[in-house]
Structures are given as C-alpha cells and as structure tokens.
PDB file of N, CA and C in Angstrom:
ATOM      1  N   UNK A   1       0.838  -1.179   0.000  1.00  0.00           N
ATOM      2  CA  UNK A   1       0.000   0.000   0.000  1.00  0.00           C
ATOM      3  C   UNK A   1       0.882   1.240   0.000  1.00  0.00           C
ATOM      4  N   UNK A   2       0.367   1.912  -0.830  1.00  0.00           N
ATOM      5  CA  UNK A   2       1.413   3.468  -0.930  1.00  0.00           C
ATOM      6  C   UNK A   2       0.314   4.480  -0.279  1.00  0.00           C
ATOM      7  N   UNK A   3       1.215   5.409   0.120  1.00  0.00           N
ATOM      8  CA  UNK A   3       0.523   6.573   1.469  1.00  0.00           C
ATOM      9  C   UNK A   3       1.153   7.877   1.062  1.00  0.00           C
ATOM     10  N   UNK A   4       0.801   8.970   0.797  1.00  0.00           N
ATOM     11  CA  UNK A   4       1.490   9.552   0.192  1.00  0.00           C
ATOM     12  C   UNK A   4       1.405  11.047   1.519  1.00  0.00           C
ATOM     13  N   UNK A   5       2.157  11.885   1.750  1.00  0.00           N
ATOM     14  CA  UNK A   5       2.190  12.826   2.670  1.00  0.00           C
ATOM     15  C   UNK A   5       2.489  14.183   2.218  1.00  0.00           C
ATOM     16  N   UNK A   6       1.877  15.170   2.784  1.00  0.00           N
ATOM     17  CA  UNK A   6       1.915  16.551   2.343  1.00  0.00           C
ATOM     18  C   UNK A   6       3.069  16.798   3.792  1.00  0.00           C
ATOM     19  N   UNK A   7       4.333  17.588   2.483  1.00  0.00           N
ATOM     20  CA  UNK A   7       5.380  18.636   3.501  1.00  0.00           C
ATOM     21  C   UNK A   7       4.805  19.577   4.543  1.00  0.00           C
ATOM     22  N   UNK A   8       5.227  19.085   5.902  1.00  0.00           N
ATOM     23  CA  UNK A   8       4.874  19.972   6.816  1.00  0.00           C
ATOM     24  C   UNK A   8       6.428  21.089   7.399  1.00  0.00           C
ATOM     25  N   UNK A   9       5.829  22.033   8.139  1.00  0.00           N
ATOM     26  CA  UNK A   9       6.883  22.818   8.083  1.00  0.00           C
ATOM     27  C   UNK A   9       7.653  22.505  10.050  1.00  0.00           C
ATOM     28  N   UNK A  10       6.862  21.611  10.924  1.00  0.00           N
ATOM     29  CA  UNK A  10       7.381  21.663  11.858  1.00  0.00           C
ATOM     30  C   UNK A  10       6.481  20.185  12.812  1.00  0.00           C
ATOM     31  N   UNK A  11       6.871  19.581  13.563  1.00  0.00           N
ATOM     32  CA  UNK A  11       6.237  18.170  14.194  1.00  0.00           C
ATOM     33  C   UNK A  11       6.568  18.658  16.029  1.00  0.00           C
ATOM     34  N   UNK A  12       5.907  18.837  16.595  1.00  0.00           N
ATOM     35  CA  UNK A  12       5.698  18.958  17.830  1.00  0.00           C
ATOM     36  C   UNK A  12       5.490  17.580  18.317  1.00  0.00           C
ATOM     37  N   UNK A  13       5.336  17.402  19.470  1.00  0.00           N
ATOM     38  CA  UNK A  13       4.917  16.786  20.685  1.00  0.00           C
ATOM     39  C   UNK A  13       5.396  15.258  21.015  1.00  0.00           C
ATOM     40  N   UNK A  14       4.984  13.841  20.966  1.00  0.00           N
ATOM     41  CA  UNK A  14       5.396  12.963  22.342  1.00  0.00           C
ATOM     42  C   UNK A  14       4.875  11.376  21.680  1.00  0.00           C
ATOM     43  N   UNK A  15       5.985  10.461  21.504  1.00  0.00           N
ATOM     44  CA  UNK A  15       5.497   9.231  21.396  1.00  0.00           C
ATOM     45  C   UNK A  15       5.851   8.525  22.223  1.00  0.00           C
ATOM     46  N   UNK A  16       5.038   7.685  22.628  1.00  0.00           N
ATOM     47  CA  UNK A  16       5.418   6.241  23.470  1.00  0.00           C
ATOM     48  C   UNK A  16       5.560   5.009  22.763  1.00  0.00           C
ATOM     49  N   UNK A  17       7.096   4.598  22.485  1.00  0.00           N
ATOM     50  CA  UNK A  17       6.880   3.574  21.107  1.00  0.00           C
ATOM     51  C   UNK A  17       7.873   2.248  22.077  1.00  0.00           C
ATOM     52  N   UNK A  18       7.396   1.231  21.767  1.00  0.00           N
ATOM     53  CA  UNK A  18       8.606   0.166  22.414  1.00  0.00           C
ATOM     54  C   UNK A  18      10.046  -0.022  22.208  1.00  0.00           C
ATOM     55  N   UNK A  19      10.915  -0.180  23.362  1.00  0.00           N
ATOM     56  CA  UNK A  19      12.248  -0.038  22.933  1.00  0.00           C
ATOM     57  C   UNK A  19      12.283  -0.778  22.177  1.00  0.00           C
ATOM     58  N   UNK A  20      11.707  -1.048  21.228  1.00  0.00           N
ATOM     59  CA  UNK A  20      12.186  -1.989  19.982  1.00  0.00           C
ATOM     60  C   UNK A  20      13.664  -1.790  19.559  1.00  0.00           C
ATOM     61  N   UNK A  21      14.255  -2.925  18.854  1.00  0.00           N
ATOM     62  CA  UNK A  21      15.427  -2.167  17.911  1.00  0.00           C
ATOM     63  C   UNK A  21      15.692  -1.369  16.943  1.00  0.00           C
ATOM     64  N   UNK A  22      14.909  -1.940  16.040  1.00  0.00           N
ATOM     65  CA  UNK A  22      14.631  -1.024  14.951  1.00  0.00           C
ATOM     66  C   UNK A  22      13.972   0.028  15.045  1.00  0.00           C
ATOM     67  N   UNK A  23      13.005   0.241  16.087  1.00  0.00           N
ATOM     68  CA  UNK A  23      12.364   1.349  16.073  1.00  0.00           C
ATOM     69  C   UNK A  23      13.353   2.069  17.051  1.00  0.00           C
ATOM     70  N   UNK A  24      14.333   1.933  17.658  1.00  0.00           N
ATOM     71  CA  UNK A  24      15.077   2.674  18.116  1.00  0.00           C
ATOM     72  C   UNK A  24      15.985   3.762  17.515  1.00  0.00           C
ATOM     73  N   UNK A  25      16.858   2.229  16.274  1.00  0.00           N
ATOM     74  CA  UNK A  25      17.139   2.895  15.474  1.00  0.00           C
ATOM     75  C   UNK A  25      16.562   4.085  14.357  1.00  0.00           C
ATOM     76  N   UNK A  26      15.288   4.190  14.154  1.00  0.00           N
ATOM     77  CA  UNK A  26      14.872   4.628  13.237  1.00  0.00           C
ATOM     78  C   UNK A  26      15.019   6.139  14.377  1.00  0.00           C
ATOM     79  N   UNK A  27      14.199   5.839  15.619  1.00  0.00           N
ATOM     80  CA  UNK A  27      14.385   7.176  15.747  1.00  0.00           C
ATOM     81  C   UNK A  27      15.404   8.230  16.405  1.00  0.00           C
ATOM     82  N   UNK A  28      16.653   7.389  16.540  1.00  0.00           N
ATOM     83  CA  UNK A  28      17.928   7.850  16.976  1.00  0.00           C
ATOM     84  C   UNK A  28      18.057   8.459  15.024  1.00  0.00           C
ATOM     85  N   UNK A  29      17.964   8.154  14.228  1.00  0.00           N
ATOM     86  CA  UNK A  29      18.373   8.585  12.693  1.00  0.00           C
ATOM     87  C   UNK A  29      17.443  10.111  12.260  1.00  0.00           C
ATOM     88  N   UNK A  30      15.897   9.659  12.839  1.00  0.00           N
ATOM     89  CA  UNK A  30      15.437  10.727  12.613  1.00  0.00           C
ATOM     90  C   UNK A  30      15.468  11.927  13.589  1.00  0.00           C
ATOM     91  N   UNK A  31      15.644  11.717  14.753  1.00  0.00           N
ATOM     92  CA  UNK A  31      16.060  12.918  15.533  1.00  0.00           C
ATOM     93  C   UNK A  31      17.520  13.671  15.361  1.00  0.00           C
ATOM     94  N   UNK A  32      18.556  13.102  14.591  1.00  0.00           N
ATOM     95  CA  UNK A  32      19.903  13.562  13.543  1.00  0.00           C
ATOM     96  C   UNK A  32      19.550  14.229  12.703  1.00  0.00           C
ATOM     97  N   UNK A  33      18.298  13.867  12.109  1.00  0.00           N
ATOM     98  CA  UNK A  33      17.840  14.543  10.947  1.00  0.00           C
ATOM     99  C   UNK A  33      16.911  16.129  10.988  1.00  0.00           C
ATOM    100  N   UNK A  34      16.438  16.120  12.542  1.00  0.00           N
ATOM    101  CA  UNK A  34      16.036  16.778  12.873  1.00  0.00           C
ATOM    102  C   UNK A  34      16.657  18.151  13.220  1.00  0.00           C
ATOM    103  N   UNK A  35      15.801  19.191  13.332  1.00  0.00           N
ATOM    104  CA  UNK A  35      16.557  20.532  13.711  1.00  0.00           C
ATOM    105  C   UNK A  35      15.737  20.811  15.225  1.00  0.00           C
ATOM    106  N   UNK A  36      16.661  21.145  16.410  1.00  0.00           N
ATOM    107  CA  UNK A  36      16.358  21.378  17.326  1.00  0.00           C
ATOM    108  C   UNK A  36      16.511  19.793  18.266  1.00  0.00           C
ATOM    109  N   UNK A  37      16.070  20.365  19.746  1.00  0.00           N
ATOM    110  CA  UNK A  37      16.503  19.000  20.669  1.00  0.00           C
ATOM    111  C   UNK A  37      15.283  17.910  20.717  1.00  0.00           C
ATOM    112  N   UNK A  38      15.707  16.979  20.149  1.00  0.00           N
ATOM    113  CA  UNK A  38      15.165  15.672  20.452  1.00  0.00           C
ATOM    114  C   UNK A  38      15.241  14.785  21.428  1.00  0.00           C
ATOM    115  N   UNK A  39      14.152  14.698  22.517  1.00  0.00           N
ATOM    116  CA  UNK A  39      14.505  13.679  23.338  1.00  0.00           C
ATOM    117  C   UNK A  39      14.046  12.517  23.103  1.00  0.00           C
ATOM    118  N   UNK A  40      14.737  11.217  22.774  1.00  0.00           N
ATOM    119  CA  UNK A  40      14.037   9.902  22.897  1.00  0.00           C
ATOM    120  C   UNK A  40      13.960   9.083  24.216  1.00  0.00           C
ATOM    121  N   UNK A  41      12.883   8.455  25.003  1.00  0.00           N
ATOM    122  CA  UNK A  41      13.464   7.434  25.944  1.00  0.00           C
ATOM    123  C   UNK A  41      13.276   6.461  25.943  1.00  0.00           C
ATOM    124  N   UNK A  42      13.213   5.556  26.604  1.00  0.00           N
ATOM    125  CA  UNK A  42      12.923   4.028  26.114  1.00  0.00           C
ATOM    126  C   UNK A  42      13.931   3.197  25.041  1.00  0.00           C
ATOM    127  N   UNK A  43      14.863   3.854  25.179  1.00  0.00           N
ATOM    128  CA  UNK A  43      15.642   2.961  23.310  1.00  0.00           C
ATOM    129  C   UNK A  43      15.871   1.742  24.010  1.00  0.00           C
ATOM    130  N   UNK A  44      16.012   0.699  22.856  1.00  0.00           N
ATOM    131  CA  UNK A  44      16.445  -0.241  23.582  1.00  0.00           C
ATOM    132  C   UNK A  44      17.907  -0.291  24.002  1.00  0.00           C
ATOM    133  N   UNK A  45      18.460  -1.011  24.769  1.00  0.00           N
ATOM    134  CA  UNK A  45      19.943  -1.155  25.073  1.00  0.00           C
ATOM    135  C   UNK A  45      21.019  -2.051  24.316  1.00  0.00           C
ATOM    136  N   UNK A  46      20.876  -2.562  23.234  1.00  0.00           N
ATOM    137  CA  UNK A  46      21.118  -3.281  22.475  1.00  0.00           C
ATOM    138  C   UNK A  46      22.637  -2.843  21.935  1.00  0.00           C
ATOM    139  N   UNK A  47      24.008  -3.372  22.134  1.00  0.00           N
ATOM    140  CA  UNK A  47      25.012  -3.194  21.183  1.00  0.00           C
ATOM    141  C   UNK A  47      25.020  -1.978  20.083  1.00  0.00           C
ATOM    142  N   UNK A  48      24.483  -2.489  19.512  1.00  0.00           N
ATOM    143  CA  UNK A  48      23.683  -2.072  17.991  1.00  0.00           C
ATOM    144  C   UNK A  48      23.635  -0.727  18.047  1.00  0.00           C
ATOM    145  N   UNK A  49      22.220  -0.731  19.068  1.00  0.00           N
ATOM    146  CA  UNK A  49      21.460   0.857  19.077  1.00  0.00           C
ATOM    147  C   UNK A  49      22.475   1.711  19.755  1.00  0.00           C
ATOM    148  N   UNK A  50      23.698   1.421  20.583  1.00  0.00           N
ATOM    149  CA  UNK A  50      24.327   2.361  21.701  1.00  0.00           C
ATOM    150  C   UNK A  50      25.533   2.583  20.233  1.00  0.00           C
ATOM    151  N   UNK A  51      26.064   1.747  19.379  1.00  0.00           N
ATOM    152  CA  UNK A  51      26.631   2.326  18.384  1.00  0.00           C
ATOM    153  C   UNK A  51      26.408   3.388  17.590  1.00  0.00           C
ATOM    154  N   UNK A  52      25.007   2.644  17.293  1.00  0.00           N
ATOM    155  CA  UNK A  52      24.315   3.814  15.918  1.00  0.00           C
ATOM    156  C   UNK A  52      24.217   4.999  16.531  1.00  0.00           C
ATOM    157  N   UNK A  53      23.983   5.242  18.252  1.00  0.00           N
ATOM    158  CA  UNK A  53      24.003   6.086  18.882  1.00  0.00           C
ATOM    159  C   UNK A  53      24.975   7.523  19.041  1.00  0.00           C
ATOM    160  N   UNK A  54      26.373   6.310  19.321  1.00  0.00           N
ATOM    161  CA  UNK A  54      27.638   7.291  18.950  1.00  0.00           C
ATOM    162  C   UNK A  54      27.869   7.839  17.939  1.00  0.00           C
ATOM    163  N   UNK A  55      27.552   7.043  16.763  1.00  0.00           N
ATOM    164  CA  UNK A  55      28.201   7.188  15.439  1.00  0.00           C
ATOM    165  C   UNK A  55      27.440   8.871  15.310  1.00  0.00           C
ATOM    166  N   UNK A  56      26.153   9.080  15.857  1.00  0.00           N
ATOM    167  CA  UNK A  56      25.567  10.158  15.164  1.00  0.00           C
ATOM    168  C   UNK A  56      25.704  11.280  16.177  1.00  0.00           C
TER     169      UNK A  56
END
C-alpha cells in the first residue's frame, strides 16, 4: 500500500513507542535529521542501538 504525505513545516509533541530495535534505530536517525533537541526514551539497550548512537 502506498501513502502519500503533504510537507509539513514543523512536528511537535510525544510518542510512546517500544524499545524496539529497529524502532530505536529509526528514531535515533530521525532525531539527527532533525533541527532542534530531540529527546528519545525508552531505546532499547542493544550493542547495535548504543553504536548507531555514537556514530551520530
């Protein structure tokens, strides 16, 4: 299924998502991508995620 999204100019407020891995990763990548402070909590603790962590 394709979903298609209209450019917004700014994303406010608060998710509660499971320390998953991947979803950790995704949002340790998109808060890099982001302008301004991102807090994530919950990441998981995984090798992996504390790398991808540093690297960015």
């Amino acid at each position: 299924m394709m979903q298609s999204f209209n450019k917004i100019k700014s994303v406010n407020g608060s998710l509660n998502l499971p320390g998953d891995k991947s979803i950790s990763h995704r949002a340790l990548m998109i808060s890099a991508m982001a302008e301004g402070e991102s807090v994530i909590t919950n990441l998981s603790d995984g090798e992996d995620v504390k790398s991808t962590h540093k690297c960015l």
